[in-house]
N, C-alpha and C. Protein backbone atom coordinates (compact mmCIF):
# COMPACT_ATOMS: atom_id res chain seq x y z
N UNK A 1 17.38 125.43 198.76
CA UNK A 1 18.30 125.68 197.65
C UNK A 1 18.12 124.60 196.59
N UNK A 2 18.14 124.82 195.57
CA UNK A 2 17.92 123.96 194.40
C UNK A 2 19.07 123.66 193.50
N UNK A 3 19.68 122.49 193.54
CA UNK A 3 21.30 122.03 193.22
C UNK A 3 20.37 122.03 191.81
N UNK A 4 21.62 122.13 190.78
CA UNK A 4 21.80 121.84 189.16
C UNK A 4 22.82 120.95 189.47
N UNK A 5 21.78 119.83 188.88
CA UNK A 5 22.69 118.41 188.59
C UNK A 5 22.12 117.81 187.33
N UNK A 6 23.37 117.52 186.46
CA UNK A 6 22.78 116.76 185.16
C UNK A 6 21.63 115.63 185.68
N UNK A 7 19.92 115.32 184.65
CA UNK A 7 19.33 114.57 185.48
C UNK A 7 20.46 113.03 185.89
N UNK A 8 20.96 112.67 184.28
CA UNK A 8 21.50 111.63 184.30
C UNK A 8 22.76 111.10 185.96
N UNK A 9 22.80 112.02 186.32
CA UNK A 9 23.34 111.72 187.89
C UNK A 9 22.52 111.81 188.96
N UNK A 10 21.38 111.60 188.85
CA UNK A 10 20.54 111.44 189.97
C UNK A 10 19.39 110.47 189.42
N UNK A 11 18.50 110.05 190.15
CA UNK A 11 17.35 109.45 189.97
C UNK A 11 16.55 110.00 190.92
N UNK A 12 15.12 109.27 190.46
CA UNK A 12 13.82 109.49 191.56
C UNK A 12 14.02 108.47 192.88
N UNK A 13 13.19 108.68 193.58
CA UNK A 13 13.26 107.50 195.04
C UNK A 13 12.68 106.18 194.25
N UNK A 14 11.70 106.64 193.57
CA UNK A 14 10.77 105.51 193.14
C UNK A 14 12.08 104.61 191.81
N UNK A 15 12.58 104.98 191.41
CA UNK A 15 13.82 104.71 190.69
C UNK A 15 15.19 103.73 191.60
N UNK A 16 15.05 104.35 192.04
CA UNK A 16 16.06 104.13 193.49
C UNK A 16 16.18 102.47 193.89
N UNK A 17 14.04 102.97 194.50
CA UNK A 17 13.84 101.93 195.11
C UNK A 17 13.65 100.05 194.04
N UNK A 18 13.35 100.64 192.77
CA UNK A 18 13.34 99.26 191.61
C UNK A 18 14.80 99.15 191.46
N UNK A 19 16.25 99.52 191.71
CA UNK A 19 17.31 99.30 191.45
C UNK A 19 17.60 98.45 192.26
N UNK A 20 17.36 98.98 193.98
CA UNK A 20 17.61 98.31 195.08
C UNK A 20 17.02 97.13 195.54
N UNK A 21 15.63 97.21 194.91
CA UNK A 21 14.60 96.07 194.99
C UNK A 21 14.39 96.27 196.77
N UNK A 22 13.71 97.26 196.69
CA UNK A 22 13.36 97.48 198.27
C UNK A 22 12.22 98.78 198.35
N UNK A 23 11.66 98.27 199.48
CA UNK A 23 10.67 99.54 198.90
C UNK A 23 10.60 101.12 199.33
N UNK A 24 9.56 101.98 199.08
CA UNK A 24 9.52 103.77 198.74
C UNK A 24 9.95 103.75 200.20
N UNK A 25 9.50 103.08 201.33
CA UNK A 25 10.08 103.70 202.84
C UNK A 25 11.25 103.63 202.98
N UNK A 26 12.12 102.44 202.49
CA UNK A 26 13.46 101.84 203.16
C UNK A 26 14.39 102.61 202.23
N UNK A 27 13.71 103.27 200.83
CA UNK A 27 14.84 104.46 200.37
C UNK A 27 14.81 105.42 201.19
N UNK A 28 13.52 105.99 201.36
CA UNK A 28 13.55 107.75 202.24
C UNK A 28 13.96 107.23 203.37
N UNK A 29 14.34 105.94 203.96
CA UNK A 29 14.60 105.88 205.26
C UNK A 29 16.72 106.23 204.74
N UNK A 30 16.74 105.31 204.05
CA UNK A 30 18.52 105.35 203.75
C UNK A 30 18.60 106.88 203.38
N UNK A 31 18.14 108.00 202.53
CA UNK A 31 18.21 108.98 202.17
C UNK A 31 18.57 109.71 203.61
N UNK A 32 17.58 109.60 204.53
CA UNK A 32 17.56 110.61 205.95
C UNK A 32 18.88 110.13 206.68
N UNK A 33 19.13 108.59 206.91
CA UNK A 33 20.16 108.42 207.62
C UNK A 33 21.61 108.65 207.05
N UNK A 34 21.19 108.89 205.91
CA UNK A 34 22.63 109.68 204.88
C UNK A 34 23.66 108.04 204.53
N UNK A 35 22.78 107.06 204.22
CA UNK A 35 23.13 105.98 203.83
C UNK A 35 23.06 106.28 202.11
N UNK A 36 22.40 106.75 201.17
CA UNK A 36 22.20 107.44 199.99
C UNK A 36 22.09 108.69 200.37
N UNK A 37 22.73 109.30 199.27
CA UNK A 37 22.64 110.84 199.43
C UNK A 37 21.71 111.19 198.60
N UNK A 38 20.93 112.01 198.61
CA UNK A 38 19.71 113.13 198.28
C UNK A 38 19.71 114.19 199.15
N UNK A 39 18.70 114.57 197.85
CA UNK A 39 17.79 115.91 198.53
C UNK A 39 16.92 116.10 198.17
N UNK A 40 16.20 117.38 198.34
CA UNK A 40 14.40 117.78 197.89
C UNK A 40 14.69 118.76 197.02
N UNK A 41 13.78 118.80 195.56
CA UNK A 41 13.81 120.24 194.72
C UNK A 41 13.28 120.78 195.53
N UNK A 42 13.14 121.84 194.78
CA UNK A 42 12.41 123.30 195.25
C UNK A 42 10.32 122.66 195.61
N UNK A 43 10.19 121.92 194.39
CA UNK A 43 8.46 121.23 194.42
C UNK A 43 8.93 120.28 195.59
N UNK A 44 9.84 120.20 196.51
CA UNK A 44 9.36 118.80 197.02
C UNK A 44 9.77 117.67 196.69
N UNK A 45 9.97 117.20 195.90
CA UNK A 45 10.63 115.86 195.33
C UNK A 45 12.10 115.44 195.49
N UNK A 46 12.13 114.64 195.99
CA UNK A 46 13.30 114.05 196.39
C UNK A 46 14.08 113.39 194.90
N UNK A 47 15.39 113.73 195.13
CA UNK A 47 16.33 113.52 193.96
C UNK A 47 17.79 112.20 194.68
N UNK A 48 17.91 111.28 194.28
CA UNK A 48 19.00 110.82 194.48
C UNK A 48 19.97 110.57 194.00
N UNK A 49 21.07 110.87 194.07
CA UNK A 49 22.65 110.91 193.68
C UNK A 49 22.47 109.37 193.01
N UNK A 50 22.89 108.87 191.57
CA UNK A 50 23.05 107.77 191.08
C UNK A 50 23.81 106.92 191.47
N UNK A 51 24.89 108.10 192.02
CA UNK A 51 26.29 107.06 192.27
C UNK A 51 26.56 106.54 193.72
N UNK A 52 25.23 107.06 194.59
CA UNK A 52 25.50 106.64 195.80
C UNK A 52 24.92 105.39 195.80
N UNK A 53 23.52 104.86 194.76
CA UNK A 53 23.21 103.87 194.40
C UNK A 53 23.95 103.19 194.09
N UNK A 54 24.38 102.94 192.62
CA UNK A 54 25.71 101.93 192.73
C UNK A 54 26.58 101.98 193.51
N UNK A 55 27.22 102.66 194.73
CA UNK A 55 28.02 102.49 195.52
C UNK A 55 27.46 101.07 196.48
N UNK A 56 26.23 101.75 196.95
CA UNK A 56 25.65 101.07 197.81
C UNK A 56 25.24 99.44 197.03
N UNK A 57 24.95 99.46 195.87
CA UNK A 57 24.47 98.16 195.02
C UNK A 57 26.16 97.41 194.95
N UNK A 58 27.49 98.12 194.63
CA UNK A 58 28.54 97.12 194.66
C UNK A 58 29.17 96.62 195.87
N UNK A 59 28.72 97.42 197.13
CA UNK A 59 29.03 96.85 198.38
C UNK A 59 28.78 96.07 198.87
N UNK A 60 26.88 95.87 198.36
CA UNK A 60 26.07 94.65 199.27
C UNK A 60 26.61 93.76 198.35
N UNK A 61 26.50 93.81 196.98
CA UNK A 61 27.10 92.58 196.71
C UNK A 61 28.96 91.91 196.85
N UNK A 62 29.42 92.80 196.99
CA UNK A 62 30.99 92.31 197.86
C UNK A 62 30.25 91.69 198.58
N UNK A 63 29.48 92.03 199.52
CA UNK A 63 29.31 91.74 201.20
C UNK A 63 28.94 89.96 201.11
N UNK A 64 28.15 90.33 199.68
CA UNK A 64 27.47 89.07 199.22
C UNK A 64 28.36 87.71 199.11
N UNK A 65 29.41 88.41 198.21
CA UNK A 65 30.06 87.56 197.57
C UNK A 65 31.21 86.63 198.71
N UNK A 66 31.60 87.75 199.32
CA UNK A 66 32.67 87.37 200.54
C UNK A 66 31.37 86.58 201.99
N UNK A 67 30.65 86.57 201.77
CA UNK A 67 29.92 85.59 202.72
C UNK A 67 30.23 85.38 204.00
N UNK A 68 30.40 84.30 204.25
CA UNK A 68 30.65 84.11 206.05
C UNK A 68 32.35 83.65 205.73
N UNK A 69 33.01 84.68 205.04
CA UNK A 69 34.28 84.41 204.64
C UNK A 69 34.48 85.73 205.83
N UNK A 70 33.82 86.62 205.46
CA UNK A 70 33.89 88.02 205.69
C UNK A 70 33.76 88.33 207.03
N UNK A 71 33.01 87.28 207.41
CA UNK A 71 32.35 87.41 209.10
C UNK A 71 32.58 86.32 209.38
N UNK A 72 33.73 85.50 210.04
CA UNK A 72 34.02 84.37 210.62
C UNK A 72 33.16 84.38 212.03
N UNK A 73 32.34 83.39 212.31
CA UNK A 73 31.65 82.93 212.84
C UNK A 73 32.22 83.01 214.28
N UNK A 74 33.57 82.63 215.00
CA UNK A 74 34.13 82.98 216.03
C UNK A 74 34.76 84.11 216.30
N UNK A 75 34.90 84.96 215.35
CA UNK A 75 35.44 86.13 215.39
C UNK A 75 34.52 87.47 215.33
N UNK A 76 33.29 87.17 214.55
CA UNK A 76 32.63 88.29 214.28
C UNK A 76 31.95 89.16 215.55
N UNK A 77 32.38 90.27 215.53
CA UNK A 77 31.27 91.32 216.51
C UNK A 77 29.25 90.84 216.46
N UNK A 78 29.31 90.62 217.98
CA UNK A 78 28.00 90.14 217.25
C UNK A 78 26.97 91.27 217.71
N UNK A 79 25.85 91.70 216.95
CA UNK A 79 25.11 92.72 216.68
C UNK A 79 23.42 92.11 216.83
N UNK A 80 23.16 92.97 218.15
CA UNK A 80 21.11 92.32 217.88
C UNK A 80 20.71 93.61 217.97
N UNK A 81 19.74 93.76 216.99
CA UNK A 81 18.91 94.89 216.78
C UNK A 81 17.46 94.74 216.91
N UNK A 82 16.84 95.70 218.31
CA UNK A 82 15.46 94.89 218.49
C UNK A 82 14.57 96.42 218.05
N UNK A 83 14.00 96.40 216.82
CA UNK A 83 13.33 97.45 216.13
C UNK A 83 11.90 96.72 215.46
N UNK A 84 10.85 97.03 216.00
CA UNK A 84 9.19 95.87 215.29
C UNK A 84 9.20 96.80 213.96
N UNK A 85 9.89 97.94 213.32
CA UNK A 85 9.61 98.73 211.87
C UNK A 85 9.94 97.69 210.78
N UNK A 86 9.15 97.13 209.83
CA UNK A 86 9.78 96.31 209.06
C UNK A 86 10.25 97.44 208.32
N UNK A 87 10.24 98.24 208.17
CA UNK A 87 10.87 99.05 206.92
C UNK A 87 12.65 99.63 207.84
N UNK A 88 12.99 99.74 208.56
CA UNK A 88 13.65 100.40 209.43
C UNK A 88 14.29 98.60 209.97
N UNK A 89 13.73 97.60 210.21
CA UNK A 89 14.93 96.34 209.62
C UNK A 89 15.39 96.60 208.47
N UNK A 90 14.67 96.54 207.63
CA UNK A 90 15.49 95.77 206.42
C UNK A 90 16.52 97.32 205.74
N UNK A 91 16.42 98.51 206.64
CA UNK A 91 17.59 99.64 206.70
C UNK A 91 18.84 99.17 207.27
N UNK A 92 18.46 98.57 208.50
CA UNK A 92 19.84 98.33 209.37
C UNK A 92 20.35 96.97 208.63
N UNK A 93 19.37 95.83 208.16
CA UNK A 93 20.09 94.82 207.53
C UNK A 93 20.75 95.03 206.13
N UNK A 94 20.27 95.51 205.50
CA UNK A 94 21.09 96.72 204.24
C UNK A 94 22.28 97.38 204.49
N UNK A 95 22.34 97.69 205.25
CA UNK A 95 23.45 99.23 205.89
C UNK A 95 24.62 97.95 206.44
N UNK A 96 24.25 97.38 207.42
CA UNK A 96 25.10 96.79 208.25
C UNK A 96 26.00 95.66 207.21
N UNK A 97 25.18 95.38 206.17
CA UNK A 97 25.70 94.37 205.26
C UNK A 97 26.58 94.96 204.19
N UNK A 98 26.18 96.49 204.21
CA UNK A 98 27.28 97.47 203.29
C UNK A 98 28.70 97.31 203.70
N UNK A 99 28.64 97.83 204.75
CA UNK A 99 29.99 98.29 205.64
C UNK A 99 31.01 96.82 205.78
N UNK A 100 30.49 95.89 205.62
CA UNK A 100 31.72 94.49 205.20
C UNK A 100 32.39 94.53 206.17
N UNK A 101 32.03 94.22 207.38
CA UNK A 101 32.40 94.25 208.89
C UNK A 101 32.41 92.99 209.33
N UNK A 102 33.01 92.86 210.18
CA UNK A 102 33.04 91.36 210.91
C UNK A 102 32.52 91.20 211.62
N UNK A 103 30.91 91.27 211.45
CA UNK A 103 29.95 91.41 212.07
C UNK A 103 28.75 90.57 212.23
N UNK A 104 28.35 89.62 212.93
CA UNK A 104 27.35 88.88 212.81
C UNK A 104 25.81 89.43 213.27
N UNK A 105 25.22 89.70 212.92
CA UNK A 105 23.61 90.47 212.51
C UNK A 105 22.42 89.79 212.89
N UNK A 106 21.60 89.64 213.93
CA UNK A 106 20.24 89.18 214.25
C UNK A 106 19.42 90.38 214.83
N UNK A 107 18.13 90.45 213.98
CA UNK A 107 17.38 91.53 214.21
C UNK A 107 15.95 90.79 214.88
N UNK A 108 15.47 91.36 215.92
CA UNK A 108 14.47 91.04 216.59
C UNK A 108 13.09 92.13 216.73
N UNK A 109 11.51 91.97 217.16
CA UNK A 109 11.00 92.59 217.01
C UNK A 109 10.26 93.11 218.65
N UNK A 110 10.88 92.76 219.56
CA UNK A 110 10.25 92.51 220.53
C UNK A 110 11.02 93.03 221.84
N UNK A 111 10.49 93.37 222.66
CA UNK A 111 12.03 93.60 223.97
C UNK A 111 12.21 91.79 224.76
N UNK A 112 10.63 91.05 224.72
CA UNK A 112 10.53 89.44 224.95
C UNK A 112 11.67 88.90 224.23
N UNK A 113 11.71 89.03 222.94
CA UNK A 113 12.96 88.33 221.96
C UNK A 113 13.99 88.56 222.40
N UNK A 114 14.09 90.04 222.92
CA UNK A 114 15.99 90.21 223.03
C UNK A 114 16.51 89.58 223.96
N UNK A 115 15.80 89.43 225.45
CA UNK A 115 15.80 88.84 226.43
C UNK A 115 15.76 87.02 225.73
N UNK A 116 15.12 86.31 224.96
CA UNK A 116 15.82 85.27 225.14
C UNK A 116 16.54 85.20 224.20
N UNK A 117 17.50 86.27 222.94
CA UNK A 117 18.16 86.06 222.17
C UNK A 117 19.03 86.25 223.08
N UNK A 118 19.54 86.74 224.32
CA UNK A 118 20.92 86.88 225.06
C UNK A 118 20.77 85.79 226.04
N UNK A 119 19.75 85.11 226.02
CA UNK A 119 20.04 84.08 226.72
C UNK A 119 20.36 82.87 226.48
N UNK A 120 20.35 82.89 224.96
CA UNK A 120 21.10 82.17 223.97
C UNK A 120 22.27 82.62 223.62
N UNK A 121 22.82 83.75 223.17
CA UNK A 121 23.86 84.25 223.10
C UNK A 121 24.07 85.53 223.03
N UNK A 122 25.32 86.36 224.48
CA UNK A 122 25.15 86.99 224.56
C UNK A 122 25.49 88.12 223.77
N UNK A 123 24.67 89.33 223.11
CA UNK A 123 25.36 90.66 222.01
C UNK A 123 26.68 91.20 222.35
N UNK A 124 27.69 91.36 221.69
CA UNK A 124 28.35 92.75 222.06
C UNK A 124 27.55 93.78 221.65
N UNK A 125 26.66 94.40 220.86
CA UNK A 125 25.99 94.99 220.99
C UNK A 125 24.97 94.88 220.83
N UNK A 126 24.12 95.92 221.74
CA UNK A 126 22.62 95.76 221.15
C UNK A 126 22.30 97.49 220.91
N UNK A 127 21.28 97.26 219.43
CA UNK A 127 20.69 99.05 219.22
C UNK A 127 18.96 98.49 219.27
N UNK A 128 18.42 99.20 219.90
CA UNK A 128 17.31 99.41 220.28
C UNK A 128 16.35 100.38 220.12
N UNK A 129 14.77 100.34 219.65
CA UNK A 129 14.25 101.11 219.62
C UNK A 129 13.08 101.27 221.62
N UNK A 130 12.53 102.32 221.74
CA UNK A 130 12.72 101.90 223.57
C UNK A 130 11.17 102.13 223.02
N UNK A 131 9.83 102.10 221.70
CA UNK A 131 9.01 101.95 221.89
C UNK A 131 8.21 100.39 221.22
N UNK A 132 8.23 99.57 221.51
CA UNK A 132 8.11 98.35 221.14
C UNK A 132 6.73 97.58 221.81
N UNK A 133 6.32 96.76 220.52
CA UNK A 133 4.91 95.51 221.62
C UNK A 133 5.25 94.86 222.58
N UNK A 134 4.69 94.73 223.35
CA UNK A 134 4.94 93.99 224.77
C UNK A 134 5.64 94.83 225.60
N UNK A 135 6.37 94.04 226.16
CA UNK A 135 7.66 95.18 226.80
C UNK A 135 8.45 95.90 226.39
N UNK A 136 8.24 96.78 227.04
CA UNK A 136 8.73 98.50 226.19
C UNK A 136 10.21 98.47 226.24
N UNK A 137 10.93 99.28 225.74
CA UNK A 137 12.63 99.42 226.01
C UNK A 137 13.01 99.45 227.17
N UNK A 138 12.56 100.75 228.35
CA UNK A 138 13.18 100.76 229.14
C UNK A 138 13.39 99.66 230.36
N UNK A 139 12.26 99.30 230.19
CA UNK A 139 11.79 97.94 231.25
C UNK A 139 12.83 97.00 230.77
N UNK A 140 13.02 96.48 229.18
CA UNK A 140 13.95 95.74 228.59
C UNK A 140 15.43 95.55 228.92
N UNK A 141 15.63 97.03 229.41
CA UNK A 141 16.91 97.79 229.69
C UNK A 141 17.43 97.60 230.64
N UNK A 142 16.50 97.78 231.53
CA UNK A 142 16.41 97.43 232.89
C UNK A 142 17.09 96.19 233.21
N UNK A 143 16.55 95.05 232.95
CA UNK A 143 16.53 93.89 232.69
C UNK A 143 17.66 93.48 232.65
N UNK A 144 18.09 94.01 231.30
CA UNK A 144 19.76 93.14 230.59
C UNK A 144 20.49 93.79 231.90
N UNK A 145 20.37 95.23 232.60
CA UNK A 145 21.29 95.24 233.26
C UNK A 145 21.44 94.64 234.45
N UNK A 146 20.79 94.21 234.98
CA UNK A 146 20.77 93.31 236.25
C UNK A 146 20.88 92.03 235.90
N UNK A 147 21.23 91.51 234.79
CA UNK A 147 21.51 90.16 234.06
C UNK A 147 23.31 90.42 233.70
N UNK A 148 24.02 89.19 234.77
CA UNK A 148 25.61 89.38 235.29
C UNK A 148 25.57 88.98 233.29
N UNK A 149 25.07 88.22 232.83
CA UNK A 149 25.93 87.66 231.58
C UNK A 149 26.09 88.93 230.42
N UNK A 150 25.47 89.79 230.63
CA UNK A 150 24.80 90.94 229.37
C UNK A 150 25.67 92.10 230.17
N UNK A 151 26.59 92.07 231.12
CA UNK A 151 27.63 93.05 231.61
C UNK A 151 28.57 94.05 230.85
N UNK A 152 28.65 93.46 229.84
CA UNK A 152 29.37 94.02 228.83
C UNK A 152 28.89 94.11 227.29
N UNK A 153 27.67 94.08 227.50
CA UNK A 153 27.24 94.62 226.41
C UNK A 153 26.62 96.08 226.41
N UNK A 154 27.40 96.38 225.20
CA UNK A 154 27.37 97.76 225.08
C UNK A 154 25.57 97.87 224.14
N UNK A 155 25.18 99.12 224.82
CA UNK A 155 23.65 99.42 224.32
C UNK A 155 23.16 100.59 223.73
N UNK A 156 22.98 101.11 222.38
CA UNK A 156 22.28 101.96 222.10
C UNK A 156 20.94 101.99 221.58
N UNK A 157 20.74 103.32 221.97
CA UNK A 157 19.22 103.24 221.69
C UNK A 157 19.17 104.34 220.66
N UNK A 158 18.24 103.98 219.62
CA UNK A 158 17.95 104.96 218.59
C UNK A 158 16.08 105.09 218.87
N UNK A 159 16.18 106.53 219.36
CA UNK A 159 14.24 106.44 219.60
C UNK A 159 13.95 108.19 218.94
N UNK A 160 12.69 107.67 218.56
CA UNK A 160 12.47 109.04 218.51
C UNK A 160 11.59 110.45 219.51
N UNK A 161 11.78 109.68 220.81
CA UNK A 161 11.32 110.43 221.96
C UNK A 161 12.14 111.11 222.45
N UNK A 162 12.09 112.32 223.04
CA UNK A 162 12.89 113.55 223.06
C UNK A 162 13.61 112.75 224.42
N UNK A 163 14.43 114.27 224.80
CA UNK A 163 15.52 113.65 226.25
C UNK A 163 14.23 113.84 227.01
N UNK A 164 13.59 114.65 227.69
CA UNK A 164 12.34 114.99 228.38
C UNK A 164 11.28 113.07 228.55
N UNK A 165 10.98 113.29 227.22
CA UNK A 165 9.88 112.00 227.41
C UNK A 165 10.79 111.04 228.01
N UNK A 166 12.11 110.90 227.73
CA UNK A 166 13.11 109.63 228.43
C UNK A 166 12.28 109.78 229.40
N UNK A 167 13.24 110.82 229.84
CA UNK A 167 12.95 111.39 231.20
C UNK A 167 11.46 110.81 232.12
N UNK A 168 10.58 111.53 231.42
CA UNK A 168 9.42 111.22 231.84
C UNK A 168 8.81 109.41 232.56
N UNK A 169 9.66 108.64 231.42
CA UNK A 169 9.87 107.18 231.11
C UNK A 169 10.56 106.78 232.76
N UNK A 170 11.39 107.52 233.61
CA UNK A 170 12.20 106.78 234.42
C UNK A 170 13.69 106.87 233.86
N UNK A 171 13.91 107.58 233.02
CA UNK A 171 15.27 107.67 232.18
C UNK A 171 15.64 106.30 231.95
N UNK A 172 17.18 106.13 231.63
CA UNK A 172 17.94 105.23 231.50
C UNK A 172 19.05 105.01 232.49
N UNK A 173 19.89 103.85 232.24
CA UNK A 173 20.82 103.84 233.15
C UNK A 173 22.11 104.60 232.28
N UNK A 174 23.35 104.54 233.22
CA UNK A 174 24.30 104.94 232.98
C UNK A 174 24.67 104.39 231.56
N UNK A 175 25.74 105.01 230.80
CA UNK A 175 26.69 103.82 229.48
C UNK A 175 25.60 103.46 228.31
N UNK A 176 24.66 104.11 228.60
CA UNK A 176 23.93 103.92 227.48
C UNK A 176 23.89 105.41 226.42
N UNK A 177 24.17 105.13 224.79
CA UNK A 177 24.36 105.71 223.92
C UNK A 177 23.05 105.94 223.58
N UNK A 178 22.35 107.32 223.07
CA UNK A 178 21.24 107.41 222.92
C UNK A 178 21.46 108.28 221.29
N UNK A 179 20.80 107.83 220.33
CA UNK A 179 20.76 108.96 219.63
C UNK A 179 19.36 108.62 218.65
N UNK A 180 18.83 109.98 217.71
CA UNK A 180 17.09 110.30 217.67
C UNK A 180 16.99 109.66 216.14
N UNK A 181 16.02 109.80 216.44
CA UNK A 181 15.75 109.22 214.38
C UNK A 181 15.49 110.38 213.49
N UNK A 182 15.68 110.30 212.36
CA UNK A 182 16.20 109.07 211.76
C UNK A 182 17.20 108.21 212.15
N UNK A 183 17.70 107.09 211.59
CA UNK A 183 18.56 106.01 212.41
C UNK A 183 20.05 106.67 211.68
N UNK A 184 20.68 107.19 212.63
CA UNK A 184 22.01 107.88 212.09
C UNK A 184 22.89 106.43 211.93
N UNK A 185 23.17 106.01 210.59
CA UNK A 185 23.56 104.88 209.73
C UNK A 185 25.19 105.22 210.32
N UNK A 186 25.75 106.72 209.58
CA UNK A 186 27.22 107.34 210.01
C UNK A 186 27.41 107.02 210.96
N UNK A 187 27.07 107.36 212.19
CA UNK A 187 27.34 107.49 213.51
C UNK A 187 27.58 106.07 213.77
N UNK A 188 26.56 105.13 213.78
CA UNK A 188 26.42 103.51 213.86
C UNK A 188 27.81 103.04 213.72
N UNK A 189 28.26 103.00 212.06
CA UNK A 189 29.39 102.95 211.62
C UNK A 189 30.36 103.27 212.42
N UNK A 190 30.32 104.55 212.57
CA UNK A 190 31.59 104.56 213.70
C UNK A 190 31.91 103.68 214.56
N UNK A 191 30.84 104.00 215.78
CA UNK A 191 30.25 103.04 216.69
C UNK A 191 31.16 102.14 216.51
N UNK A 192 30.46 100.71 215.67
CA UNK A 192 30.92 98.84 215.26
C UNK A 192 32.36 99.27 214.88
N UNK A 193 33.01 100.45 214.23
CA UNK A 193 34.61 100.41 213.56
C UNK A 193 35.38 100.29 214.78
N UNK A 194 34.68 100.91 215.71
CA UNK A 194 35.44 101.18 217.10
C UNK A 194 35.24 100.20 217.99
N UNK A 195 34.42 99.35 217.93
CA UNK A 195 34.31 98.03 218.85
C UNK A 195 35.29 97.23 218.43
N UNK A 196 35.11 96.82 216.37
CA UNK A 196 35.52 95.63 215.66
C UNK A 196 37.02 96.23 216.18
N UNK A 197 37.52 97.56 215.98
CA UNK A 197 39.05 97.61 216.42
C UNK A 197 39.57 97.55 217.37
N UNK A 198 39.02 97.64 219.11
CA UNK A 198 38.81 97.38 220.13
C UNK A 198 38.84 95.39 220.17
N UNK A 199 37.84 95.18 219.76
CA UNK A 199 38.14 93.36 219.83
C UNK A 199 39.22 92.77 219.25
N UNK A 200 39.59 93.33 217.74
CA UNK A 200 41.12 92.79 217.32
C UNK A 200 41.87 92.97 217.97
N UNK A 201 42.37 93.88 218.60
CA UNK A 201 43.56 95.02 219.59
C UNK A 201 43.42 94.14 220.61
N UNK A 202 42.42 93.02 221.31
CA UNK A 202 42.24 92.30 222.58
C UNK A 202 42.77 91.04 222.23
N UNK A 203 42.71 90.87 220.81
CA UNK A 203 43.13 89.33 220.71
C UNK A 203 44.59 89.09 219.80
N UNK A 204 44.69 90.39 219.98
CA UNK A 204 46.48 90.17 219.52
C UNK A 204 47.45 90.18 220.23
């Protein structure tokens, strides 16, 4: 279907991406996870909503401005994301920095890293991709769960291998959140709203 929209309310990706100062992947990546809204004309070409741009451009900079005001250092939900996509980091470090959460953010590239980032300190959450260099996710997975300190960390995995290939993999364990790529940004959101309100609700 082909929307009629004045051009002046939309832009190109390539437009998009010189506003955001980020590049042609990490827009079509925000476009799919419905972090910017678009769509495709009829030729193919992707169109983006202007105003989801500046939405997204006055948030990061709130996020900016309010600093580690915003995310108190003893208070913040803390968040490790072990994904080797540089284009698909700098989505989740974008996104996660939108939402102005009390959230503290370390992204890793490795399933080796995550293992000694919790052994430095442990996540309330971790999102994971389960195909990675070195040691793969599930082996990773494995791991944190037979590790008493990482008991309560909650784990999702965003992969793009069907339920079957899990499967194939040895599956997963129990309590683990699985969902496919693109990286559903919405869903995420939920996700951290429902922890960050869960941890306040514990310390009041």
């Amino acid at each position: 279907m082909t929307r009629k929209t004045p051009s002046a309310d939309y832009c190109s990706t390539t437009q998009a991406a010189r506003q955001l100062g980020l590049s042609l992947g990490t827009v079509q990546q925000m476009v799919e996870s419905g972090v910017l809204e678009g769509w495709k004309t009829a030729g193919g070409h992707r169109r983006i909503l202007q105003s989801s741009v500046d939405r997204f451009i006055a948030q990061s900079q709130t996020g900016t401005r309010n600093g580690s005001a915003a995310r108190p250092h003893g208070q913040a939900l803390k968040i490790l994301v072990a994904e080797d996509d540089t284009v698909l980091q700098k989505l989740y470090r974008h996104s996660i920095d939108a939402w102005q959460l009390p959230v503290r953010l370390d992204i890793v590239s490795s399933g080796f890293d995550v293992l000694l980032a919790i052994g430095r300190d442990t996540p309330d959450l971790l999102i994971t991709d389960l195909r990675m260099p070195g040691m793969d996710g599930f082996e990773m997975i494995r791991r944190i769960r037979d590790n008493r300190l990482a008991a309560d960390t909650h784990i999702i995995v965003v992969s793009g291998l069907s339920a079957a290939e899990i499967a194939e993999h040895g599956g997963l364990p129990e309590n683990i959140t699985v969902f496919g790529k693109p990286v559903p940004m919405r869903e995420l959101n939920g996700y951290v709203l429902a922890m960050v309100a869960q941890q306040r609700h514990a310390r009041s």
